[in-house]
PDB file of N, CA and C in Angstrom:
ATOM      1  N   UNK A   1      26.131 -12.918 -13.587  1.00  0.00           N
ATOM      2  CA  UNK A   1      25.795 -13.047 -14.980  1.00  0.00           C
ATOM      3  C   UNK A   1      27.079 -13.364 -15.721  1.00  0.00           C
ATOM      4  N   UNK A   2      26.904 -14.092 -16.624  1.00  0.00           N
ATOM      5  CA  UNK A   2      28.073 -14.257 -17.675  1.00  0.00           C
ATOM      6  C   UNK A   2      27.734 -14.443 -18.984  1.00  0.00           C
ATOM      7  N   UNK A   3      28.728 -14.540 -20.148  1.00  0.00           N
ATOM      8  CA  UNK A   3      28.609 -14.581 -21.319  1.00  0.00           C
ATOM      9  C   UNK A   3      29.680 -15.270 -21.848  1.00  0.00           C
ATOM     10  N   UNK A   4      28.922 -16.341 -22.593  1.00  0.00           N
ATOM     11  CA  UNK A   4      30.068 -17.347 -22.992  1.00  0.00           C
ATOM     12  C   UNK A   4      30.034 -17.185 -24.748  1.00  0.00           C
ATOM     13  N   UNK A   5      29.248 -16.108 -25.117  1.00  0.00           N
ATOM     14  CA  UNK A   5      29.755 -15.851 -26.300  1.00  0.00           C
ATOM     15  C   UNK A   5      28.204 -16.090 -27.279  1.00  0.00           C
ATOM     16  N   UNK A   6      27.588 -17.401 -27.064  1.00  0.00           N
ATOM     17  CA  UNK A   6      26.494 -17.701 -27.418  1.00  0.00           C
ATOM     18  C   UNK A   6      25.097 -17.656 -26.779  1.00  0.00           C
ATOM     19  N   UNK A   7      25.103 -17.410 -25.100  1.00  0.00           N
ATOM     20  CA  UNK A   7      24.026 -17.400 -24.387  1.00  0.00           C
ATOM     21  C   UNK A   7      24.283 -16.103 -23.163  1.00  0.00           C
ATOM     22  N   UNK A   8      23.295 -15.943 -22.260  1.00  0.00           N
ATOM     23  CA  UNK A   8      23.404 -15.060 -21.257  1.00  0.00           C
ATOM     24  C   UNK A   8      22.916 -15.830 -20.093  1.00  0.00           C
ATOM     25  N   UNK A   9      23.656 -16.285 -19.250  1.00  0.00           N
ATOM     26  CA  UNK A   9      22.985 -17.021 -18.077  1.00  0.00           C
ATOM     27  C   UNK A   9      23.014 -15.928 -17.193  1.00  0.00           C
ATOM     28  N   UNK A  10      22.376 -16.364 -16.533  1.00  0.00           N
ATOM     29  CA  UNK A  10      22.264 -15.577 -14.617  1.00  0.00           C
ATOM     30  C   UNK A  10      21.558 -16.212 -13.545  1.00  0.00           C
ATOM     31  N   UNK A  11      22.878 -15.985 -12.580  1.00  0.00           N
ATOM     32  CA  UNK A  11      22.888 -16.731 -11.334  1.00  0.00           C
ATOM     33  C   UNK A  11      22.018 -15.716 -10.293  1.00  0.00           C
ATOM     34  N   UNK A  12      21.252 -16.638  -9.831  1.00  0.00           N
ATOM     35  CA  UNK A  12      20.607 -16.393  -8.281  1.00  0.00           C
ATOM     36  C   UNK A  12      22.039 -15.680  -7.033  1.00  0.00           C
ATOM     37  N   UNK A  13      22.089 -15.380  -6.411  1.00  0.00           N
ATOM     38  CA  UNK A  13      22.606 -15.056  -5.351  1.00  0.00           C
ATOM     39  C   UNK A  13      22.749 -16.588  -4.427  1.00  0.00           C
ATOM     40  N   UNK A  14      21.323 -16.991  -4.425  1.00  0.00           N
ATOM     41  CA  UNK A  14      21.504 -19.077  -3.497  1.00  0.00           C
ATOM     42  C   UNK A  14      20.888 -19.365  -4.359  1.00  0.00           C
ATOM     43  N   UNK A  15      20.965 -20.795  -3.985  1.00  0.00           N
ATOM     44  CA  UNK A  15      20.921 -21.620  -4.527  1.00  0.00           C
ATOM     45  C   UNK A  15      19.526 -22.233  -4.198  1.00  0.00           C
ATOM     46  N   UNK A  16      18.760 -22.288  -5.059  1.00  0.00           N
ATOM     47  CA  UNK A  16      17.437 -21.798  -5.672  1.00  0.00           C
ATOM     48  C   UNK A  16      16.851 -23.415  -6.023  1.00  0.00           C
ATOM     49  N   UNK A  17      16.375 -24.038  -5.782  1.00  0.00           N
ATOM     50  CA  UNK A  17      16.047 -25.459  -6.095  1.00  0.00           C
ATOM     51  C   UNK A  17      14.428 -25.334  -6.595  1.00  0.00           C
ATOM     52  N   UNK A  18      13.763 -26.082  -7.537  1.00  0.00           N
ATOM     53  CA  UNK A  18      12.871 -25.806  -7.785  1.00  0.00           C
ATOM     54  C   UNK A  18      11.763 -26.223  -6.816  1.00  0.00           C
ATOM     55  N   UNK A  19      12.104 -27.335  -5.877  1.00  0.00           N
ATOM     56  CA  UNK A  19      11.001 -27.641  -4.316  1.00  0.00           C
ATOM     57  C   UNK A  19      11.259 -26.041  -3.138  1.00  0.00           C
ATOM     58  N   UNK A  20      12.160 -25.846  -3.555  1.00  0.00           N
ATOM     59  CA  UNK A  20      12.368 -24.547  -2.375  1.00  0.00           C
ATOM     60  C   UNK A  20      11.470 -23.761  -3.103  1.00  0.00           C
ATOM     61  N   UNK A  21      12.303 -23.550  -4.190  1.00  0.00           N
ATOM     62  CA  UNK A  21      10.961 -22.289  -5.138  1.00  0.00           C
ATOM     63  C   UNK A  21       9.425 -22.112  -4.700  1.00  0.00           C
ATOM     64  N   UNK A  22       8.893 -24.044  -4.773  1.00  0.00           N
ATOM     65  CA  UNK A  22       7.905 -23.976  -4.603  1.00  0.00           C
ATOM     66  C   UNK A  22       6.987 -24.030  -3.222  1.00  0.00           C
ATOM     67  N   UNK A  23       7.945 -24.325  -2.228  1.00  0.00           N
ATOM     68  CA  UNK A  23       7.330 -24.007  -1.239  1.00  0.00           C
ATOM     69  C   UNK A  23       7.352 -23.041  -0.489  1.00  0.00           C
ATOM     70  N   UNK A  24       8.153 -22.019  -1.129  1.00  0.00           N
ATOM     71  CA  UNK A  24       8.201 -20.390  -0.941  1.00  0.00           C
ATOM     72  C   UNK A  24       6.809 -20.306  -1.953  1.00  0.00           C
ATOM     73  N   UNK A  25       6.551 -20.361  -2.661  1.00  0.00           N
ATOM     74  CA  UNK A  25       5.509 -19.751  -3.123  1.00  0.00           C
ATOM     75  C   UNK A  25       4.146 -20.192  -2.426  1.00  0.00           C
ATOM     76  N   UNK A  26       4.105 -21.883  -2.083  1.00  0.00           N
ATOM     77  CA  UNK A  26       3.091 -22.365  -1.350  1.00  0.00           C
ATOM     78  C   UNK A  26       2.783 -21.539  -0.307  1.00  0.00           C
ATOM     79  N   UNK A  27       3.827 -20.869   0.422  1.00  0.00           N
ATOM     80  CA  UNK A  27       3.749 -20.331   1.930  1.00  0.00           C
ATOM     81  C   UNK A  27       3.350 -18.863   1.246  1.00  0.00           C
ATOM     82  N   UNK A  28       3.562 -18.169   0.347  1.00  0.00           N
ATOM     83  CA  UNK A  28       3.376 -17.094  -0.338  1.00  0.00           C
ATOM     84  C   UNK A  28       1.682 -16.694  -0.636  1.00  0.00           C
ATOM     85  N   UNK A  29       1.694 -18.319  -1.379  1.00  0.00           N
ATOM     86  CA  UNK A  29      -0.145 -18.406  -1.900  1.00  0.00           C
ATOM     87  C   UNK A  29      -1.068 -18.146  -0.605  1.00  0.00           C
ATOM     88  N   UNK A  30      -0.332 -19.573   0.836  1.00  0.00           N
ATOM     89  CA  UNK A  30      -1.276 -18.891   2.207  1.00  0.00           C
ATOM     90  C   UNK A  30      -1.741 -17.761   2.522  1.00  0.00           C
ATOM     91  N   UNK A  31      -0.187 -16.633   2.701  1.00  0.00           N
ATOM     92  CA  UNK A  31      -0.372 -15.510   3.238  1.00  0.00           C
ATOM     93  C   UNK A  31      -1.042 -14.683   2.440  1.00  0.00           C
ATOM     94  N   UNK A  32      -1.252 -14.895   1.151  1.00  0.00           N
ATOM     95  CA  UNK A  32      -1.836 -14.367   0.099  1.00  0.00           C
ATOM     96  C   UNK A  32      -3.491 -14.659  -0.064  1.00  0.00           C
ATOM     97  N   UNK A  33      -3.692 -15.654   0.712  1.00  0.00           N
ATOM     98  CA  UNK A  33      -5.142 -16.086   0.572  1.00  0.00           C
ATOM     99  C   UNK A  33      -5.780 -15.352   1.743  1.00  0.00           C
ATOM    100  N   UNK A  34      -4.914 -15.558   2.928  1.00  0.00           N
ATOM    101  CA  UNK A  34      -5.464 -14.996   3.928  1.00  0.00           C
ATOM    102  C   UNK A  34      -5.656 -13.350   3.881  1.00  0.00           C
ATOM    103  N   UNK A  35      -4.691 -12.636   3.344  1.00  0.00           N
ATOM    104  CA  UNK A  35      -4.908 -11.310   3.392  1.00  0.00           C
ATOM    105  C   UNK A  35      -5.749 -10.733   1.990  1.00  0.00           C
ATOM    106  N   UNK A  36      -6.033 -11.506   1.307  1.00  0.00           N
ATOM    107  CA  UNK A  36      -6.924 -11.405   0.237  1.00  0.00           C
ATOM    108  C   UNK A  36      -8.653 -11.277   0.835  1.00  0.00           C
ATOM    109  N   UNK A  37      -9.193 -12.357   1.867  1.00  0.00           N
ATOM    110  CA  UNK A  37     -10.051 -12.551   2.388  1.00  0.00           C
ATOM    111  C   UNK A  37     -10.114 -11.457   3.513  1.00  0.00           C
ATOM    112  N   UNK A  38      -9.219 -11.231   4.130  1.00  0.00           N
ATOM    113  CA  UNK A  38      -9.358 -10.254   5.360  1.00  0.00           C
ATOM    114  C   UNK A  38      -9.415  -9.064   4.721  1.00  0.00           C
ATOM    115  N   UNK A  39      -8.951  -8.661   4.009  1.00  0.00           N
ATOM    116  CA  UNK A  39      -8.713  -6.944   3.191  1.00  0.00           C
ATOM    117  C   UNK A  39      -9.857  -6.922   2.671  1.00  0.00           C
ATOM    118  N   UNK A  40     -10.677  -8.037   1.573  1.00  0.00           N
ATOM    119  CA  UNK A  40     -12.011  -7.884   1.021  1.00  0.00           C
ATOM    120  C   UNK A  40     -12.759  -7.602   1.732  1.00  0.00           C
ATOM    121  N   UNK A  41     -12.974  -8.564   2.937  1.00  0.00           N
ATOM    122  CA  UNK A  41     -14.396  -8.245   3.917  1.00  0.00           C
ATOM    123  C   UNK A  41     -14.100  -7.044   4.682  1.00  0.00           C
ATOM    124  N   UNK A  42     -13.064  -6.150   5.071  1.00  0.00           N
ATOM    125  CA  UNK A  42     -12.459  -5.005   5.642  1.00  0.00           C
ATOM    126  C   UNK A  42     -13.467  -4.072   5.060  1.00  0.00           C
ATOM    127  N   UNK A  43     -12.977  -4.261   3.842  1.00  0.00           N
ATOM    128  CA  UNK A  43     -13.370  -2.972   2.813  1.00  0.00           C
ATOM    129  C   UNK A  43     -14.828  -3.197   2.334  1.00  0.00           C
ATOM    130  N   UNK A  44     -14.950  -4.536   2.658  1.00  0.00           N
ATOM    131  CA  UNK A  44     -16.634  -4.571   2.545  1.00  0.00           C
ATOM    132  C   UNK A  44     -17.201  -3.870   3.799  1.00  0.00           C
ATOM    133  N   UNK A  45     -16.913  -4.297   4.442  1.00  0.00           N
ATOM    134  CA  UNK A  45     -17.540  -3.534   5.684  1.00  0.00           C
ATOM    135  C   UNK A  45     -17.179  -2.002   5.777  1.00  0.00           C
ATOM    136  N   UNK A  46     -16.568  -1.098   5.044  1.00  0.00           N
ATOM    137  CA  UNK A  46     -15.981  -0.119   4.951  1.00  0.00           C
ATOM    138  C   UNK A  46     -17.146   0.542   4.162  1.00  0.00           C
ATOM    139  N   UNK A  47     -17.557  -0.182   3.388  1.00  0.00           N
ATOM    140  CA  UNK A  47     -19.018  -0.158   2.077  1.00  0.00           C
ATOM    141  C   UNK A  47     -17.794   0.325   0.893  1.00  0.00           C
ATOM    142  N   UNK A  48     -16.856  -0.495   0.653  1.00  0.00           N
ATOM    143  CA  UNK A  48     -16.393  -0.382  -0.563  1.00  0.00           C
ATOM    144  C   UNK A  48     -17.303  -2.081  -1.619  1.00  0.00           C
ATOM    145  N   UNK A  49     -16.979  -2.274  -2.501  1.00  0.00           N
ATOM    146  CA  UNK A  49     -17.814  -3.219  -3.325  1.00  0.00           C
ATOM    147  C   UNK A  49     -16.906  -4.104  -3.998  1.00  0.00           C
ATOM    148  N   UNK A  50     -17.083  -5.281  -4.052  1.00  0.00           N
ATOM    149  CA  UNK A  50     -16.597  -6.484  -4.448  1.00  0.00           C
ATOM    150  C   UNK A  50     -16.558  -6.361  -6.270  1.00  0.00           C
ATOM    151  N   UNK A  51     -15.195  -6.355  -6.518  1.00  0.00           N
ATOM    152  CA  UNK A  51     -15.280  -5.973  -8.798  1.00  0.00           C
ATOM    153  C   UNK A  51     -15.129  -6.893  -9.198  1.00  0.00           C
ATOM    154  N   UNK A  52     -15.288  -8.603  -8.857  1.00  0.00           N
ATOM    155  CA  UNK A  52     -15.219 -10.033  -9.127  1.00  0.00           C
ATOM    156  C   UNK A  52     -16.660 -10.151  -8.895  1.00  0.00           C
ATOM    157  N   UNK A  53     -17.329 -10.342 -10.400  1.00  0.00           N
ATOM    158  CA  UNK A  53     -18.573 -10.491 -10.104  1.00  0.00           C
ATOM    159  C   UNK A  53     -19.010 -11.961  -9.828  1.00  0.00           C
ATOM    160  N   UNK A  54     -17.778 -12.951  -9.965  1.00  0.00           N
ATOM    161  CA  UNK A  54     -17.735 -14.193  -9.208  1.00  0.00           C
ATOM    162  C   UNK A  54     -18.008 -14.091  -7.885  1.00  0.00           C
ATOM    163  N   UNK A  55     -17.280 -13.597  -7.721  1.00  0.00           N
ATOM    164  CA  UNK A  55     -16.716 -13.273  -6.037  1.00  0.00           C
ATOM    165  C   UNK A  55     -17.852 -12.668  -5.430  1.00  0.00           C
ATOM    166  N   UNK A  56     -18.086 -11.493  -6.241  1.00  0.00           N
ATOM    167  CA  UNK A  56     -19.328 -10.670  -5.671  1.00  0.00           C
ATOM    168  C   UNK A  56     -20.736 -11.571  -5.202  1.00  0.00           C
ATOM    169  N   UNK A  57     -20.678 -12.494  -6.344  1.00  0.00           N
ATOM    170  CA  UNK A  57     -22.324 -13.402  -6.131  1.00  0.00           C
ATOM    171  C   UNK A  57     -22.073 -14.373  -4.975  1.00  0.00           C
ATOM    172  N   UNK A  58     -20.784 -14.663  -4.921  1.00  0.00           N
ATOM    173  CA  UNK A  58     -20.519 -16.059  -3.942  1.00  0.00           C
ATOM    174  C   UNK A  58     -20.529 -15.181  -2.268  1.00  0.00           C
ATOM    175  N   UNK A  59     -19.921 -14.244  -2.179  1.00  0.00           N
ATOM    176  CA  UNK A  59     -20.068 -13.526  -1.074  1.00  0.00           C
ATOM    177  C   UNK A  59     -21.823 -12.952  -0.564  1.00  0.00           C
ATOM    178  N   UNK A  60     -22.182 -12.487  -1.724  1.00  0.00           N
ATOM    179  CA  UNK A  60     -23.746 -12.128  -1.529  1.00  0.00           C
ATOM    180  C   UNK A  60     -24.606 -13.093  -1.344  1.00  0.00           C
ATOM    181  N   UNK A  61     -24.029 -14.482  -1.440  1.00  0.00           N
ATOM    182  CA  UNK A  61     -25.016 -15.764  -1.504  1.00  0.00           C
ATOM    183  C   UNK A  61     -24.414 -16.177   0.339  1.00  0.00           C
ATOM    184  N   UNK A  62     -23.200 -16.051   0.094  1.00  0.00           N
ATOM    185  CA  UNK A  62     -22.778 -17.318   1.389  1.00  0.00           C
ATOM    186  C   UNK A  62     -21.754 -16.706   2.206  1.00  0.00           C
ATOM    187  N   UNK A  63     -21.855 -15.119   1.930  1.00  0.00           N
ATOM    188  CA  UNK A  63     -20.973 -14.410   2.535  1.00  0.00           C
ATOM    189  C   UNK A  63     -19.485 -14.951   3.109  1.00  0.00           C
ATOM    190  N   UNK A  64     -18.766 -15.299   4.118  1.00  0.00           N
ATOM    191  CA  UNK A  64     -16.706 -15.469   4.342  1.00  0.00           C
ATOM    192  C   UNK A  64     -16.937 -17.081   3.982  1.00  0.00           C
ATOM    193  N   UNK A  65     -18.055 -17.836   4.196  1.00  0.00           N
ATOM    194  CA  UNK A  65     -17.858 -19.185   3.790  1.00  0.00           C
ATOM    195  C   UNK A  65     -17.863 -19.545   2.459  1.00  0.00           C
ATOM    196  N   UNK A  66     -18.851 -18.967   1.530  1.00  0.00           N
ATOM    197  CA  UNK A  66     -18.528 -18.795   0.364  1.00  0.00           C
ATOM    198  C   UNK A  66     -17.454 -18.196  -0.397  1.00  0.00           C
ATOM    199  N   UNK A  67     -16.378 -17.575   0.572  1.00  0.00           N
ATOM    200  CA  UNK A  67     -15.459 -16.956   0.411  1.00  0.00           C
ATOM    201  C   UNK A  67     -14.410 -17.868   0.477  1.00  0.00           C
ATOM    202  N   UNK A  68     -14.521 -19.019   1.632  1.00  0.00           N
ATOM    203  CA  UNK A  68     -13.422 -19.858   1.618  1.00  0.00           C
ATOM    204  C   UNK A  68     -13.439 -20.694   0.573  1.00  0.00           C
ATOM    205  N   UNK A  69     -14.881 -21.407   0.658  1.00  0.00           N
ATOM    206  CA  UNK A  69     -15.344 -22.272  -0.217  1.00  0.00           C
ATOM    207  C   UNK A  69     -14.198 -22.262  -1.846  1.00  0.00           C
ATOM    208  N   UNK A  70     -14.619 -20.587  -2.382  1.00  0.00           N
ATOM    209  CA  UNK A  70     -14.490 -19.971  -3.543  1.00  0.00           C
ATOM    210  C   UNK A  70     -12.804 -20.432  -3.245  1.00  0.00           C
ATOM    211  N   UNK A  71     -12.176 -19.821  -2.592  1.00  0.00           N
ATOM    212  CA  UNK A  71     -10.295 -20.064  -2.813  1.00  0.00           C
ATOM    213  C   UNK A  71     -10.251 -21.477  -2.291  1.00  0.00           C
ATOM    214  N   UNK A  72     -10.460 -21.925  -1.398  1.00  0.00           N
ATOM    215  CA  UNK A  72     -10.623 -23.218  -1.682  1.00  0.00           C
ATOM    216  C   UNK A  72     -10.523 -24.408  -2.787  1.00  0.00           C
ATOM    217  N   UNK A  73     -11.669 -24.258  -3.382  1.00  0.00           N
ATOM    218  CA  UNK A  73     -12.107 -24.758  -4.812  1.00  0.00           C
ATOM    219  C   UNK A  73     -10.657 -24.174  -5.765  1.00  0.00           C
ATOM    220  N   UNK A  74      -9.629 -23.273  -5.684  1.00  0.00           N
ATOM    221  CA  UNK A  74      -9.250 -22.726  -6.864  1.00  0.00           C
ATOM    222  C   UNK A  74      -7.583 -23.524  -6.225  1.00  0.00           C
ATOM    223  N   UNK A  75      -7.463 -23.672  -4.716  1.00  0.00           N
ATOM    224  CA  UNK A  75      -6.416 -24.230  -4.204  1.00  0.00           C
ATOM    225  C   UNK A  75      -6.429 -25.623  -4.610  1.00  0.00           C
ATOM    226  N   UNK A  76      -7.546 -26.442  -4.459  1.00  0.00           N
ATOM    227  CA  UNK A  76      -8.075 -27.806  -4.699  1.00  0.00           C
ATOM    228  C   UNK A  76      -7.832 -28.114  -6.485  1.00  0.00           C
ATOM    229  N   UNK A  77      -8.006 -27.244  -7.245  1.00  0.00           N
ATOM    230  CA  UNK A  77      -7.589 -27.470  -8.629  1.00  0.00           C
ATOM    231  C   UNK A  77      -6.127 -27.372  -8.828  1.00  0.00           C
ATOM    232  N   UNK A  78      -5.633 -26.325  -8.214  1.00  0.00           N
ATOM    233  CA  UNK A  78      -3.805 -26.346  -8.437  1.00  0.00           C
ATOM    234  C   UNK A  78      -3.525 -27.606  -7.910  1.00  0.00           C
ATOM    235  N   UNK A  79      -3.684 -27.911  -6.624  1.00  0.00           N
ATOM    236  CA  UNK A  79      -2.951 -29.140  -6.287  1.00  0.00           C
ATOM    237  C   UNK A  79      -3.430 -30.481  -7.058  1.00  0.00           C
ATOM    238  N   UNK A  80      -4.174 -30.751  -7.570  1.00  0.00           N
ATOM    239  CA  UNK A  80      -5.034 -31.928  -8.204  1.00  0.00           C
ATOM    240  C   UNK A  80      -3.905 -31.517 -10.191  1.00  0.00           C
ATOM    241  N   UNK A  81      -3.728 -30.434 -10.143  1.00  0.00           N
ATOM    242  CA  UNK A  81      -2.822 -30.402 -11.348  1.00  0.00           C
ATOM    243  C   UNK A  81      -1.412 -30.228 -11.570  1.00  0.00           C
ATOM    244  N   UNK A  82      -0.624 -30.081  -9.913  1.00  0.00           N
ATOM    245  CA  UNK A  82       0.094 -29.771  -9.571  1.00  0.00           C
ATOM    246  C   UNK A  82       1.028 -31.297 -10.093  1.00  0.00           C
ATOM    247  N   UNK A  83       0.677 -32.173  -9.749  1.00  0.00           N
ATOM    248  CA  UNK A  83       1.476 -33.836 -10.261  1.00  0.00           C
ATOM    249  C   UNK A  83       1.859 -34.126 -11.846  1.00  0.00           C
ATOM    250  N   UNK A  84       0.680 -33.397 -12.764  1.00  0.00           N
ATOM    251  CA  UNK A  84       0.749 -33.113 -13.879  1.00  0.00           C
ATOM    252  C   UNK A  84       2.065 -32.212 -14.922  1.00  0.00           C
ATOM    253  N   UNK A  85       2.755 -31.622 -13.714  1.00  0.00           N
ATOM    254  CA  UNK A  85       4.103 -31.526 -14.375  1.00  0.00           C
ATOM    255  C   UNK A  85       5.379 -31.596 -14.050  1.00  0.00           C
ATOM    256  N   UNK A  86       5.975 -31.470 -14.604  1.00  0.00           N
ATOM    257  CA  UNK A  86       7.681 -32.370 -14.290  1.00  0.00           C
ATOM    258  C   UNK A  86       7.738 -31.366 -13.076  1.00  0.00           C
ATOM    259  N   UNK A  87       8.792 -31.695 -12.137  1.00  0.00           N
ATOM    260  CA  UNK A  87       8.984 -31.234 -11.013  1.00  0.00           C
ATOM    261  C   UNK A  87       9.687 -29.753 -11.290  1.00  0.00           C
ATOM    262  N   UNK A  88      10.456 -29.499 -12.363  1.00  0.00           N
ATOM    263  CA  UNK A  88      11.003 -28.475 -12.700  1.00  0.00           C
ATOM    264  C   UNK A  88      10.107 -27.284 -13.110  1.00  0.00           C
ATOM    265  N   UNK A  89       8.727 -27.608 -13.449  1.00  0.00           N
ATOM    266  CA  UNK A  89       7.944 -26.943 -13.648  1.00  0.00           C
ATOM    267  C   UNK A  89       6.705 -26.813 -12.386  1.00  0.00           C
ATOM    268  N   UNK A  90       6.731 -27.125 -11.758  1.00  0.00           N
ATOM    269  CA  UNK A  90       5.840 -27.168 -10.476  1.00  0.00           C
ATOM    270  C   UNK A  90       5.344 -25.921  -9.747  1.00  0.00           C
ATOM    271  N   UNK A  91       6.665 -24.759  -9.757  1.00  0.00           N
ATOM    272  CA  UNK A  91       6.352 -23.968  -9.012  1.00  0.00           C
ATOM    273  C   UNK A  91       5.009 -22.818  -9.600  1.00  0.00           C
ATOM    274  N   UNK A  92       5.263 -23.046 -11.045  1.00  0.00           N
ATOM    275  CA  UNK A  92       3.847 -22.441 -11.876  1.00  0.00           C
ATOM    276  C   UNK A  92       2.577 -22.508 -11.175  1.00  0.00           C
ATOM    277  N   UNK A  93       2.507 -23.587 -10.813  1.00  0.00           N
ATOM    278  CA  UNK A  93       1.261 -23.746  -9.779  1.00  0.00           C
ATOM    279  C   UNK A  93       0.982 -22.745  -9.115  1.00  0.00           C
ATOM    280  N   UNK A  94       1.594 -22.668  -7.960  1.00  0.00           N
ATOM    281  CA  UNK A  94       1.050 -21.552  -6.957  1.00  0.00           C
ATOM    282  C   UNK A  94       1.788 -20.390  -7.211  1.00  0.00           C
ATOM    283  N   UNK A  95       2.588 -20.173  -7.805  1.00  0.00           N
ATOM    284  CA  UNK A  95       2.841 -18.965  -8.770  1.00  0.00           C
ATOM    285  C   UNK A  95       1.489 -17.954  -9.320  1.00  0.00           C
ATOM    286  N   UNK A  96       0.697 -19.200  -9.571  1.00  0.00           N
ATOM    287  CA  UNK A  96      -0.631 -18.630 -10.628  1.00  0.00           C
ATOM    288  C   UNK A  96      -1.490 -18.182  -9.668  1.00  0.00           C
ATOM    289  N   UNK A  97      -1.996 -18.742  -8.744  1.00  0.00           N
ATOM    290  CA  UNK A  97      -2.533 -18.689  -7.550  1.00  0.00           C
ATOM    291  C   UNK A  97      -1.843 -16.964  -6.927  1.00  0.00           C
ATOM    292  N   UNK A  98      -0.761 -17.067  -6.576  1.00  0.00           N
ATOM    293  CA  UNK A  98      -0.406 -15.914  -5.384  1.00  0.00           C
ATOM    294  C   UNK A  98      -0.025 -14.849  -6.135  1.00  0.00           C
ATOM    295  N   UNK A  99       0.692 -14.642  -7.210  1.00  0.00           N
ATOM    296  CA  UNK A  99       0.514 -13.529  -7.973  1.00  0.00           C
ATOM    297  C   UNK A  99      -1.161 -12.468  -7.973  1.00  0.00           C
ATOM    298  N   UNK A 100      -2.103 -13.069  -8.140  1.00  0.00           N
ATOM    299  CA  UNK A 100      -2.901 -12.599  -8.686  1.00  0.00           C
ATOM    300  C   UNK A 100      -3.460 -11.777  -7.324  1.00  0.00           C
ATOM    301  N   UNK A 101      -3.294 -13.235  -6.156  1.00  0.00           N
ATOM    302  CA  UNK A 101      -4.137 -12.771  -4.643  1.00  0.00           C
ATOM    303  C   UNK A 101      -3.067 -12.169  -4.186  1.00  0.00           C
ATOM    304  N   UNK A 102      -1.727 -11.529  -4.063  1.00  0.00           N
ATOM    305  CA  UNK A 102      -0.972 -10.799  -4.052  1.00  0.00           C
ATOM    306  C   UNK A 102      -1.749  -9.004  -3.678  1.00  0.00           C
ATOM    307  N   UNK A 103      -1.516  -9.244  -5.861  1.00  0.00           N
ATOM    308  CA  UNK A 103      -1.853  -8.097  -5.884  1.00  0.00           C
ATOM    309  C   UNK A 103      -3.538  -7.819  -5.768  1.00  0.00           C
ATOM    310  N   UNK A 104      -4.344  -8.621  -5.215  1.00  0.00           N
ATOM    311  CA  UNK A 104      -5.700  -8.032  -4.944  1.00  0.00           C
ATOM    312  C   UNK A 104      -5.536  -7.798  -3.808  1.00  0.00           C
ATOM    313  N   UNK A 105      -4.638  -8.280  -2.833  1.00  0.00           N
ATOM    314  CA  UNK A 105      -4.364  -7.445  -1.146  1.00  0.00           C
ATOM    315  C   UNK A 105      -3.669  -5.993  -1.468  1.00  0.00           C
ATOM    316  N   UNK A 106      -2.560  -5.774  -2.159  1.00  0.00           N
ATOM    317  CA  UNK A 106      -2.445  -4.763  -2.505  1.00  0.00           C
ATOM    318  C   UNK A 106      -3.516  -3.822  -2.981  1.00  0.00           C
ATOM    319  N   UNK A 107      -4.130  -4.274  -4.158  1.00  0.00           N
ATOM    320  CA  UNK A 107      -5.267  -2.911  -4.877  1.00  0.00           C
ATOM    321  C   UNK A 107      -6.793  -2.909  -3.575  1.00  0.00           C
ATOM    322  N   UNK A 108      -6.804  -3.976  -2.393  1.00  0.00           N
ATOM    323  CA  UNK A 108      -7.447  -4.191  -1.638  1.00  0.00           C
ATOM    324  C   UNK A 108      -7.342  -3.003  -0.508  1.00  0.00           C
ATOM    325  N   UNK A 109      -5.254  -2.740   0.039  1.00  0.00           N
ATOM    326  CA  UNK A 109      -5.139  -2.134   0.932  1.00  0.00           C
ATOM    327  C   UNK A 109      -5.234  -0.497   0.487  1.00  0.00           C
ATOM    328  N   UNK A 110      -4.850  -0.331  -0.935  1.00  0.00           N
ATOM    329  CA  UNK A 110      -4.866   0.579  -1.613  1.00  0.00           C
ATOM    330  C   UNK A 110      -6.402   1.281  -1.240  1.00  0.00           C
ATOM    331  N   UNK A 111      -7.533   0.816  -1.602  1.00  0.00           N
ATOM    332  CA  UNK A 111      -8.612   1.354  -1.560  1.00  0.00           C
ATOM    333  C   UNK A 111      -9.526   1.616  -0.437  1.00  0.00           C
ATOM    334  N   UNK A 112      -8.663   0.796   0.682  1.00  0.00           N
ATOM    335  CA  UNK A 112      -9.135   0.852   2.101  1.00  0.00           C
ATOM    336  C   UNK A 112      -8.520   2.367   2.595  1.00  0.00           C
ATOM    337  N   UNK A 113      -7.264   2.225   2.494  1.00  0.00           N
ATOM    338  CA  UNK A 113      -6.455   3.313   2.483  1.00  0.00           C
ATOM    339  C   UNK A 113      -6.917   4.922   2.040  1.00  0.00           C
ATOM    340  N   UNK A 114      -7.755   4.771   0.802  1.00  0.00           N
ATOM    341  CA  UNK A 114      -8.174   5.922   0.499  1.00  0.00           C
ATOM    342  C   UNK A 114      -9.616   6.250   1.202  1.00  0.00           C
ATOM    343  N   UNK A 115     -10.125   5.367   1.764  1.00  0.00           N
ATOM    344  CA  UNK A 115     -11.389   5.730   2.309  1.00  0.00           C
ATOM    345  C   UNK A 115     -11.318   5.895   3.956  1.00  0.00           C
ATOM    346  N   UNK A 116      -9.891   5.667   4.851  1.00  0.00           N
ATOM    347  CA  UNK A 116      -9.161   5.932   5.785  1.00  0.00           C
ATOM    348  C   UNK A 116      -9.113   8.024   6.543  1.00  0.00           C
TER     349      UNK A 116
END
């Protein structure tokens, strides 16, 4: 970190490029999709209950295929909007994406955990 009097910058530790950024997060969103899907149907089968009443209807209709289908469809919109911004801004994309399926493997393993 430094201070030049008028601003506060801060440095990364490496050197951080915004295509690296984003294909750390791309590889982030995968592992994030996959353990999103495996932890849900876990805990479904556990008889815990689906709180995405999206999710809930698409699973009750078409059960893990409607499941892919569903992240699928939400992967297929990031990348189709992904060209839409300057390269410096790119990594937002799957940023938006793996944050969220992140933490639903987390509050996923969390609740498996308590019924363990």
């Amino acid at each position: 970190m430094s201070y030049d009097g008028a601003s506060v910058s801060h440095r990364l530790p490496i050197d951080l490029t915004p295509a690296a950024l984003e294909r750390g997060l791309w590889v982030l969103v995968a592992l994030s999709l996959v353990g999103d899907i495996v932890t849900t149907f876990v805990g479904l089968n556990m008889g815990l209950a689906e709180s995405n009443p999206v999710a809930r209807s698409v699973i009750d209709g078409h059960g893990v295929v409607g499941m892919l289908a569903l992240k699928g469809g939400a992967v297929a919109v990031a990348l189709a909007c992904r060209p839409l911004l300057p390269e410096a801004y790119r990594p937002i994309i799957p940023a938006g994406l793996a944050i969220p399926w992140t933490i639903a493997v987390g509050i996923n393993l969390y609740m498996i955990a308590m019924i363990v």
